[in-house]
C-alpha atoms as a PDB file:
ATOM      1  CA  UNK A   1      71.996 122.789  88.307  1.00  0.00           C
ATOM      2  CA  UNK A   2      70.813 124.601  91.102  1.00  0.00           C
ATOM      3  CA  UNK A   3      67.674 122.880  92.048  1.00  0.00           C
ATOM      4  CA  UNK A   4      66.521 120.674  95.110  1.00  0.00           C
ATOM      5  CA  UNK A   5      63.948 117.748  94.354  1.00  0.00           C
ATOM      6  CA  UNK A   6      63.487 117.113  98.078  1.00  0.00           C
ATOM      7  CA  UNK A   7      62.658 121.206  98.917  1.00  0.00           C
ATOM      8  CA  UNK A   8      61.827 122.269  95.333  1.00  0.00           C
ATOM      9  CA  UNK A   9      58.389 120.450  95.399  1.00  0.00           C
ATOM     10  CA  UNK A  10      56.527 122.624  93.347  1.00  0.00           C
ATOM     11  CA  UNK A  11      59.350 121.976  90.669  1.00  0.00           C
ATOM     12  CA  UNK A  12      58.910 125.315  88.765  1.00  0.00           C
ATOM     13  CA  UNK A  13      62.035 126.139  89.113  1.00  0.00           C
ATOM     14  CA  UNK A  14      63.064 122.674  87.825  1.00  0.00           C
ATOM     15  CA  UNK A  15      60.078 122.815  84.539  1.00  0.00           C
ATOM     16  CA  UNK A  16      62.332 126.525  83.729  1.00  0.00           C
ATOM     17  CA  UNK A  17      65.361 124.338  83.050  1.00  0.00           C
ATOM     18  CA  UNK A  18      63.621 122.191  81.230  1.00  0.00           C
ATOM     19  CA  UNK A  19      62.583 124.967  78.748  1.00  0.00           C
ATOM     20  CA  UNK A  20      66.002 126.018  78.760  1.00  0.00           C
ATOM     21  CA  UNK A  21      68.165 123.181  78.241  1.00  0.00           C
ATOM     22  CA  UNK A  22      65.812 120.554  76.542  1.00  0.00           C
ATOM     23  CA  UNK A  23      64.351 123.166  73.854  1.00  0.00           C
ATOM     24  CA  UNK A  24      65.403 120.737  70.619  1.00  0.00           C
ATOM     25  CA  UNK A  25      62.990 117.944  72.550  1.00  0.00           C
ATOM     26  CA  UNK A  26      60.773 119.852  75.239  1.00  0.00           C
ATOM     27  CA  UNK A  27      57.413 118.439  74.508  1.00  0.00           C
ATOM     28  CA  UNK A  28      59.215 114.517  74.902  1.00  0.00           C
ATOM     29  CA  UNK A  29      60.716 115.841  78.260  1.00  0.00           C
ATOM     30  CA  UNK A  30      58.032 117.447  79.663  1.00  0.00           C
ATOM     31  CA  UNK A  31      55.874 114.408  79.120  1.00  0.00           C
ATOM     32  CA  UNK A  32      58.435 112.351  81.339  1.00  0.00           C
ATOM     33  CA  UNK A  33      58.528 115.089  83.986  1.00  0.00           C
ATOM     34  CA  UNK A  34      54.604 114.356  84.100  1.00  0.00           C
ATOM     35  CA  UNK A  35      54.871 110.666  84.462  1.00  0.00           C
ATOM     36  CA  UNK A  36      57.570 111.415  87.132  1.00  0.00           C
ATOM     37  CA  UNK A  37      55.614 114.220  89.290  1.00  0.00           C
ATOM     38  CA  UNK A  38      53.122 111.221  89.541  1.00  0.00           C
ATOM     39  CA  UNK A  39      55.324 108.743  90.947  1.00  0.00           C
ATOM     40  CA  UNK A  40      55.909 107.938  94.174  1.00  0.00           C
ATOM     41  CA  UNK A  41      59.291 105.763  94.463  1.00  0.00           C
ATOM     42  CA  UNK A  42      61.841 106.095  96.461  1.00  0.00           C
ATOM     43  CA  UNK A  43      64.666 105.755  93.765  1.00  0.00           C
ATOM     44  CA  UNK A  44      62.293 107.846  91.070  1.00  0.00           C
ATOM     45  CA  UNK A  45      65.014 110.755  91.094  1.00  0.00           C
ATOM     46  CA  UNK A  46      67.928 108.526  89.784  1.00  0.00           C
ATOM     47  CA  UNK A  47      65.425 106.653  87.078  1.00  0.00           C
ATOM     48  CA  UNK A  48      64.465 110.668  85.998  1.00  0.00           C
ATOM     49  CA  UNK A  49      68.197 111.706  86.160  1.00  0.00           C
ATOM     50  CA  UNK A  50      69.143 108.889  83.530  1.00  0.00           C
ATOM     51  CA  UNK A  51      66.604 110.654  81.226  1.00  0.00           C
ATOM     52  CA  UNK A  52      66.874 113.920  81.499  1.00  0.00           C
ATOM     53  CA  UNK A  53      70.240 114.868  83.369  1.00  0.00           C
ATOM     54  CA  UNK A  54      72.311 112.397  81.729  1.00  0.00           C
ATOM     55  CA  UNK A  55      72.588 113.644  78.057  1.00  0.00           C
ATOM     56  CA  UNK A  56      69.703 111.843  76.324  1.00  0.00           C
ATOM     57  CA  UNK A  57      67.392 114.800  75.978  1.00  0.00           C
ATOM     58  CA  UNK A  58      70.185 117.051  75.210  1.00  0.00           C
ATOM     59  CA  UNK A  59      71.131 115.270  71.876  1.00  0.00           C
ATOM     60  CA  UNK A  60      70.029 116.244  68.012  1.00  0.00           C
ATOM     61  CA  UNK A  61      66.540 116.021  67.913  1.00  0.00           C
ATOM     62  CA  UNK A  62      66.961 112.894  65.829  1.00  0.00           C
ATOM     63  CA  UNK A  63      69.319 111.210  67.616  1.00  0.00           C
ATOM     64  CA  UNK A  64      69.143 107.394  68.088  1.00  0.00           C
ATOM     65  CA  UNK A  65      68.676 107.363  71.756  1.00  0.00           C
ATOM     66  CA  UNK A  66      65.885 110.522  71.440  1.00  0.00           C
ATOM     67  CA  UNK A  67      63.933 107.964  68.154  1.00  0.00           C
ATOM     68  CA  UNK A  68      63.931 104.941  71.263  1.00  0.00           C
ATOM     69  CA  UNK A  69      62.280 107.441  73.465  1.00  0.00           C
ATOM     70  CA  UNK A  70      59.619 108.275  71.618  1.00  0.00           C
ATOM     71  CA  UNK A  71      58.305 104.894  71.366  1.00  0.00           C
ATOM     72  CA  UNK A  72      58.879 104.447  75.366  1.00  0.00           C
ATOM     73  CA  UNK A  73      57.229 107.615  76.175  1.00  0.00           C
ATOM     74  CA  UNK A  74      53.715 105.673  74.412  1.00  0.00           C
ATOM     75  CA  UNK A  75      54.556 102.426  76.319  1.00  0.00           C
ATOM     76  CA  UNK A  76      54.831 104.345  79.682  1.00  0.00           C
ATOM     77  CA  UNK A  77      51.251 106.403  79.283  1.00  0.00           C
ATOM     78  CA  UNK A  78      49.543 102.731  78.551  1.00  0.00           C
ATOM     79  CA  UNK A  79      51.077 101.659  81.482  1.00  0.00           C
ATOM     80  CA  UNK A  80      50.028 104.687  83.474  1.00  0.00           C
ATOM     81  CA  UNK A  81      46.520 104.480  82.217  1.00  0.00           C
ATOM     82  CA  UNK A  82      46.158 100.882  83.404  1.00  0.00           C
ATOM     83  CA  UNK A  83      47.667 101.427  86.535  1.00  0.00           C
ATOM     84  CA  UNK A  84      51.116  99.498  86.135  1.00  0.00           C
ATOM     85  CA  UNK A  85      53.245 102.098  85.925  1.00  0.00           C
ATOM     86  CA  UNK A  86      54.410 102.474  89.615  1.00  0.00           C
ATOM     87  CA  UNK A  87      54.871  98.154  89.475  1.00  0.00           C
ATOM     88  CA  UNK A  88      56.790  98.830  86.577  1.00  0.00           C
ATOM     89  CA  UNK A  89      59.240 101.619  87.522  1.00  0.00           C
ATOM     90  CA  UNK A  90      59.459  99.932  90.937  1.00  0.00           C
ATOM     91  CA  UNK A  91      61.263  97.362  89.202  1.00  0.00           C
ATOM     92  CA  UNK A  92      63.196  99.446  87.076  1.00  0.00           C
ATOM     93  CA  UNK A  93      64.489 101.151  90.306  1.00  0.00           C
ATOM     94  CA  UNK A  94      65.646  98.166  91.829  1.00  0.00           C
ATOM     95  CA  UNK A  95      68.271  97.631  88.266  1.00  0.00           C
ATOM     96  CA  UNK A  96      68.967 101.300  88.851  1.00  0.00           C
ATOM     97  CA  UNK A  97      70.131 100.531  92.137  1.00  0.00           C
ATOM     98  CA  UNK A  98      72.152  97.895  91.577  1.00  0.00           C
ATOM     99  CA  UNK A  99      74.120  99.615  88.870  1.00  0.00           C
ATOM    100  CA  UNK A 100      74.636 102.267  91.116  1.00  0.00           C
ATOM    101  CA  UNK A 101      76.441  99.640  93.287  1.00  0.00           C
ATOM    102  CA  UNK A 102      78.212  97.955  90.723  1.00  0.00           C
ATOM    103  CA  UNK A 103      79.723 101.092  89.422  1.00  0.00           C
ATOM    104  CA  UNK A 104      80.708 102.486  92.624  1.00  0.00           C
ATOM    105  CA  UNK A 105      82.033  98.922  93.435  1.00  0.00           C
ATOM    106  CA  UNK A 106      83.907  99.142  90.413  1.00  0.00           C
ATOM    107  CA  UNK A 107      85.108 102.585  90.705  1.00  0.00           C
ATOM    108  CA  UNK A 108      86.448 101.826  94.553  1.00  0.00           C
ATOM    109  CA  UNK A 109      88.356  98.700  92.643  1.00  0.00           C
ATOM    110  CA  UNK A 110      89.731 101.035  90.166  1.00  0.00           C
ATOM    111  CA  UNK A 111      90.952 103.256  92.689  1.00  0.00           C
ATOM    112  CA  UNK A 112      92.832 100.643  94.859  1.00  0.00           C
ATOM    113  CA  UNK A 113      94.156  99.419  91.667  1.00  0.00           C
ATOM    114  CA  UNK A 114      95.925 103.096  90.881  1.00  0.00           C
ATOM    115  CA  UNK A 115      96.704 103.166  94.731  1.00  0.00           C
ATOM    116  CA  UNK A 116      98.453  99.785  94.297  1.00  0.00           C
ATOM    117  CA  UNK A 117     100.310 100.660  91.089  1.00  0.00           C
ATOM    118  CA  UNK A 118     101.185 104.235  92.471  1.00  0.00           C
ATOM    119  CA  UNK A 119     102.991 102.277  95.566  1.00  0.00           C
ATOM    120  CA  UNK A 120     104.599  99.923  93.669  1.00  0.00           C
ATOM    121  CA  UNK A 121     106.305 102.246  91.066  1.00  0.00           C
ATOM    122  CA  UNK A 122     107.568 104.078  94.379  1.00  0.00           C
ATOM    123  CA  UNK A 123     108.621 101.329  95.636  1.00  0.00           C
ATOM    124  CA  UNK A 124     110.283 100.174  92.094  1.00  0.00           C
ATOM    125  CA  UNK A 125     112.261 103.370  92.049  1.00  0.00           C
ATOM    126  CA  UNK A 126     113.340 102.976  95.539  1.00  0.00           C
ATOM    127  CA  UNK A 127     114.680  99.730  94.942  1.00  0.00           C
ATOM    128  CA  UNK A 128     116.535 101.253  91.979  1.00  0.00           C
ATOM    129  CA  UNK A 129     118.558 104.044  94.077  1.00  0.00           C
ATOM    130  CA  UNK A 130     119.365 101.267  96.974  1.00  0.00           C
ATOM    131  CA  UNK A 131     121.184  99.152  94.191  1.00  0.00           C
ATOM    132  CA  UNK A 132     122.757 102.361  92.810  1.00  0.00           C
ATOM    133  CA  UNK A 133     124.310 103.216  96.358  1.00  0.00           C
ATOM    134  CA  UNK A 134     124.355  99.446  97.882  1.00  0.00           C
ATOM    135  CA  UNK A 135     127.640 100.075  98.991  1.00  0.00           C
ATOM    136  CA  UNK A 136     127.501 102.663 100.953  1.00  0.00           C
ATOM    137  CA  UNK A 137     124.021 101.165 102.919  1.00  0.00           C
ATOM    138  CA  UNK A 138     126.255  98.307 103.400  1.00  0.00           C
ATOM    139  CA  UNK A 139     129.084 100.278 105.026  1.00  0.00           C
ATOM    140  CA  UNK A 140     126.018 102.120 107.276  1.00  0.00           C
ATOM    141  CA  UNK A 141     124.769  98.682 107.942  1.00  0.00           C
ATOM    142  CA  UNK A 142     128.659  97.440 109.269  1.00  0.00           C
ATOM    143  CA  UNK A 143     128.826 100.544 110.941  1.00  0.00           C
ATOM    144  CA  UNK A 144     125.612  99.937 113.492  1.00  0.00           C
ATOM    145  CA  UNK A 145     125.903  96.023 113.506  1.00  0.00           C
ATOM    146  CA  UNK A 146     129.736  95.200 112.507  1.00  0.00           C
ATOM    147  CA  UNK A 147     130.557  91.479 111.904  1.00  0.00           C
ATOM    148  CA  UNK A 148     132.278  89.463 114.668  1.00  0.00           C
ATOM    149  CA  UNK A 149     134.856  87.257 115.516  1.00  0.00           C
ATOM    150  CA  UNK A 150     134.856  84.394 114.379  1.00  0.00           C
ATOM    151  CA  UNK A 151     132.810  85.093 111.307  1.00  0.00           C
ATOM    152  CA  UNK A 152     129.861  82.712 112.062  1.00  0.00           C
ATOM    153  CA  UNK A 153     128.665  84.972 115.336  1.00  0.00           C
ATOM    154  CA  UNK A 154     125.990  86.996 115.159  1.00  0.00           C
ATOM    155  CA  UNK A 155     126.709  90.569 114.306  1.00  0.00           C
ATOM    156  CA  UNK A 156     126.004  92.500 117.416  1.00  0.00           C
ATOM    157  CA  UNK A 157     124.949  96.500 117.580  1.00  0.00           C
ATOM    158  CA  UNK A 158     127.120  98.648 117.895  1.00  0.00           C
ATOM    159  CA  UNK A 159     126.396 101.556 120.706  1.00  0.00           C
ATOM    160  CA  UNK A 160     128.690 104.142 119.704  1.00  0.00           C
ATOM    161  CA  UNK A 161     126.498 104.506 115.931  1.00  0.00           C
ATOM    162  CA  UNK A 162     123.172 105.175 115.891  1.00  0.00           C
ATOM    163  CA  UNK A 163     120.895 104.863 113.084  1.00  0.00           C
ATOM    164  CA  UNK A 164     121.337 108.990 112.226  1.00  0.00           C
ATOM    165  CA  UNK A 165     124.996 108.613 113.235  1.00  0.00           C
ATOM    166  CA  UNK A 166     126.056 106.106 111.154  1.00  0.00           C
ATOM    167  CA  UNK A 167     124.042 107.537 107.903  1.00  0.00           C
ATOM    168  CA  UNK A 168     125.674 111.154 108.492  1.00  0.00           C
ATOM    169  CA  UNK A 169     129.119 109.462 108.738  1.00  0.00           C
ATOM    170  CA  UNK A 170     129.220 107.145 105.657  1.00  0.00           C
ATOM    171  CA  UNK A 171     127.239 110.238 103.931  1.00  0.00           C
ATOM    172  CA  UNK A 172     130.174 112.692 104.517  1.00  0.00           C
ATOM    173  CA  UNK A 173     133.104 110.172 104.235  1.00  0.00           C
ATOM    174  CA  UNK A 174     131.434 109.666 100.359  1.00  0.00           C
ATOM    175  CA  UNK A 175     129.287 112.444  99.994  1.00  0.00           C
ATOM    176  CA  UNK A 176     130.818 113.558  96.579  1.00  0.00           C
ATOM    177  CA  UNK A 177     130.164 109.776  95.117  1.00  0.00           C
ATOM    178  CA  UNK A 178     126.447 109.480  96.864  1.00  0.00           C
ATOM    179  CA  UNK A 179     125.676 112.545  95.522  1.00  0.00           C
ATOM    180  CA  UNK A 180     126.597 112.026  91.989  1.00  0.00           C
ATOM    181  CA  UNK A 181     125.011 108.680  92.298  1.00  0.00           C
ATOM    182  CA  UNK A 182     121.455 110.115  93.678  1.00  0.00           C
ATOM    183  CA  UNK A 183     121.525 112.377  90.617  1.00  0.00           C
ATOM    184  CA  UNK A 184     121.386 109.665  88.184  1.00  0.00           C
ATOM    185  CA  UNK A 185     118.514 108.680  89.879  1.00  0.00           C
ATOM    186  CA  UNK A 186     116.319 111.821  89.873  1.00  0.00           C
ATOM    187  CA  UNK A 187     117.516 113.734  92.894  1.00  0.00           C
ATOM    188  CA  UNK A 188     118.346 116.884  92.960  1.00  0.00           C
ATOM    189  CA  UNK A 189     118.501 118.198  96.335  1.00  0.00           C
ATOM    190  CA  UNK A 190     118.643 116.817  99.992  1.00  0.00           C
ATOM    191  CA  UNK A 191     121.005 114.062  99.435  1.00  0.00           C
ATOM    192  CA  UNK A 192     121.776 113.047 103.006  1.00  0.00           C
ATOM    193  CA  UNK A 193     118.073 112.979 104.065  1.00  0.00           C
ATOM    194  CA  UNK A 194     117.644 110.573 101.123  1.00  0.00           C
ATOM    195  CA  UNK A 195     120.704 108.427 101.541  1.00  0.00           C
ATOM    196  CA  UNK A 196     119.064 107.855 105.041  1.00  0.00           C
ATOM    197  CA  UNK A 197     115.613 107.324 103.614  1.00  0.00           C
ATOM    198  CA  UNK A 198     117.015 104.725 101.332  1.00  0.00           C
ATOM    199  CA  UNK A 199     118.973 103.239 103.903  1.00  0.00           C
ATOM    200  CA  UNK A 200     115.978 102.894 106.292  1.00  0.00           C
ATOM    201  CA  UNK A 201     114.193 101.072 103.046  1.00  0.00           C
ATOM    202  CA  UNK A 202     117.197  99.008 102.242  1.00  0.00           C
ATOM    203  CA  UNK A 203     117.275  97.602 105.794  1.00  0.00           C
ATOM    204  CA  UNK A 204     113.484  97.020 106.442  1.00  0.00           C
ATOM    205  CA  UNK A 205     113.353  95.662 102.920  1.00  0.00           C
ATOM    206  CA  UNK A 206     115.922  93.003 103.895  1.00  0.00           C
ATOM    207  CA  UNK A 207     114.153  92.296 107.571  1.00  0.00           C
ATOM    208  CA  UNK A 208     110.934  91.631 105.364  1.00  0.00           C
ATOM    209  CA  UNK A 209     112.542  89.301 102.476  1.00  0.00           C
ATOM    210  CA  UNK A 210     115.262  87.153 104.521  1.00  0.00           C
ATOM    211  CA  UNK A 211     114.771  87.898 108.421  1.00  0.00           C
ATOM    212  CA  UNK A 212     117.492  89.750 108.962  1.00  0.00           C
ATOM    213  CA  UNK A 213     119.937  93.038 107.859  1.00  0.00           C
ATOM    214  CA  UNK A 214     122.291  92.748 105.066  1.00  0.00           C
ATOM    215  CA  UNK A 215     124.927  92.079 107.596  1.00  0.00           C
ATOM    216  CA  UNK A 216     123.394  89.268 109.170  1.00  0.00           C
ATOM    217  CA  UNK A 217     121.909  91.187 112.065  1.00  0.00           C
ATOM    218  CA  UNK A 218     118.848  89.515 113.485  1.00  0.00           C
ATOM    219  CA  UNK A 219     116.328  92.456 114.844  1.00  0.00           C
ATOM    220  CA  UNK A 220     115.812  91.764 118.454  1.00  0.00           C
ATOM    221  CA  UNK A 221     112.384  91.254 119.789  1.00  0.00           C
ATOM    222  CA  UNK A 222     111.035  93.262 122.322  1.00  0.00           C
ATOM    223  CA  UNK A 223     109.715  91.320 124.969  1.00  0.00           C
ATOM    224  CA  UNK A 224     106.330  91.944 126.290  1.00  0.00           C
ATOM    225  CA  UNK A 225     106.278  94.316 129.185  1.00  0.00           C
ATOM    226  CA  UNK A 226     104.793  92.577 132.678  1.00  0.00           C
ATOM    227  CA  UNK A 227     102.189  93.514 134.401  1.00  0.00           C
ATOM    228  CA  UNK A 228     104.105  94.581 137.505  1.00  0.00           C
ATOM    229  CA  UNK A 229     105.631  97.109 134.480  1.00  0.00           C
ATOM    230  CA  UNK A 230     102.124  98.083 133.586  1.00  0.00           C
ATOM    231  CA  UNK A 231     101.267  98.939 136.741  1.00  0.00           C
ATOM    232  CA  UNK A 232     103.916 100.899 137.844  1.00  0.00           C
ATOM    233  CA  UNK A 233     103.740 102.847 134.687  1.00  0.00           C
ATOM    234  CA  UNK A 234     100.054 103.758 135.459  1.00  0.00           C
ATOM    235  CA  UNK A 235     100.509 104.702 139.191  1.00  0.00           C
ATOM    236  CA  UNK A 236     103.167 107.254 137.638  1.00  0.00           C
ATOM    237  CA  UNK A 237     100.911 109.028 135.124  1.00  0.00           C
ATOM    238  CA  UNK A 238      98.155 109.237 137.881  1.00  0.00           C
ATOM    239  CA  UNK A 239     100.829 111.077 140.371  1.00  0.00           C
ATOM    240  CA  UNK A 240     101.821 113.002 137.673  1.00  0.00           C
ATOM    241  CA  UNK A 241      98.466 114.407 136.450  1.00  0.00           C
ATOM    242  CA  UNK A 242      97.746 114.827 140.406  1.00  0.00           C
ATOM    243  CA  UNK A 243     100.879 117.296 141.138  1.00  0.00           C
ATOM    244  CA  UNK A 244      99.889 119.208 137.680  1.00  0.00           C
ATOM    245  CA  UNK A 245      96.135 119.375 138.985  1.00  0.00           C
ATOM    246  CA  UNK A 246      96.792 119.961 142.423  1.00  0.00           C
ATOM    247  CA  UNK A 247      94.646 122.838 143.869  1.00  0.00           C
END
């Protein structure tokens, strides 16, 4: 509908549609459009748009909704000719507002429902290709932190494989069984960039439940950096952006 209440004030434009769309019940709507001209409410537009923009008015003339009107149409001129209308509809506004709230409360609910359920079936099927191909995260896993001697030491990391390195190496050492494995899971393409995505999943998923990796590795802590580290750091980025700017 291409009309403005707040710039449209002499609301021909709006009275047109009106004669256009309401035909089957014009007289009924243009009595309402009186009563609303008159008003002067902050919230009158979404009272009017429950009316008239909102499907009532647009039904069979003899619709149930259209009969119920009639009868309000006759309660709202007594009103107006007392001079309790604008009490009236001021309280009627304020229910208007609050269902506005309630169903835009309720629709932000709904949506962090769907956003909830829409994570957790990713997160179901990612759980499902990690069991498929456990044991080849586990070899990745034994690769980067292998188990020592004796057994009850804490598996150390290893610096010759890297996250990337060890996940291209178990990848090609298996790659026919991975693949063939992925594909019974839905993939069809990119199998070493998932093997690695599910491998990144596998181990954080682990850190998260139990503490540590499948292997037993415990995820060092970074220490907090000193001040004296802090410092220094600054001073560099202030000679740096000095020699850059210089002249």
């Amino acid at each position: 509908m291409d009309y403005d209440f707040n710039t449209d004030l002499d609301y021909t434009g709006y009275e047109k549609i009106l004669c256009e769309r309401l035909a089957p019940n014009l007289l009924l709507a243009q009595k309402f459009f009186d009563i609303y001209r008159n008003l002067d409410l902050p919230n009158k537009k979404d009272i009017f748009d429950i009316i008239i923009l909102k499907g009532i008015l647009l039904r069979a003339p003899f619709a149930l909704d259209v009969e119920k009107l009639k009868s309000v149409i006759e309660t709202l001129d007594t009103l107006k000719a007392s001079g309790q209308l604008e009490q009236v509809m001021s309280v009627v506004s304020f229910f208007v507002e609050q269902q506005k709230n309630l169903y835009t409360a309720r629709e932000e609910q709904k949506c962090k429902i769907q956003t909830q359920n829409a994570t957790k079936a990713r997160q179901d099927d990612s759980i499902e290709r990690c069991l498929v191909i456990e044991e080849f995260l586990q070899q990745v896993e034994l690769l980067r932190h292998p188990q020592q001697e004796p057994p009850e030491e804490q598996p150390k990391r290893n610096a010759a494989y890297s996250e990337k390195t060890a996940v291209r190496t178990v990848f090609r050492q298996n790659e026919g069984d991975i693949v063939e494995k992925l594909k019974t899971c839905g993939i069809e393409k990119e199998f070493e960039k998932e093997f690695g995505n599910c491998f990144r999943f596998y181990t954080d998923f682990f850190i998260k439940h139990t503490g540590k990796t499948c292997s037993g590795y415990i995820k060092e802590k970074r220490s907090p950096r000193s001040d004296e580290s802090k410092k220094r750091s600054r001073n560099s980025a202030i000679n740096t952006w000095k020699k850059r700017h210089k002249n």
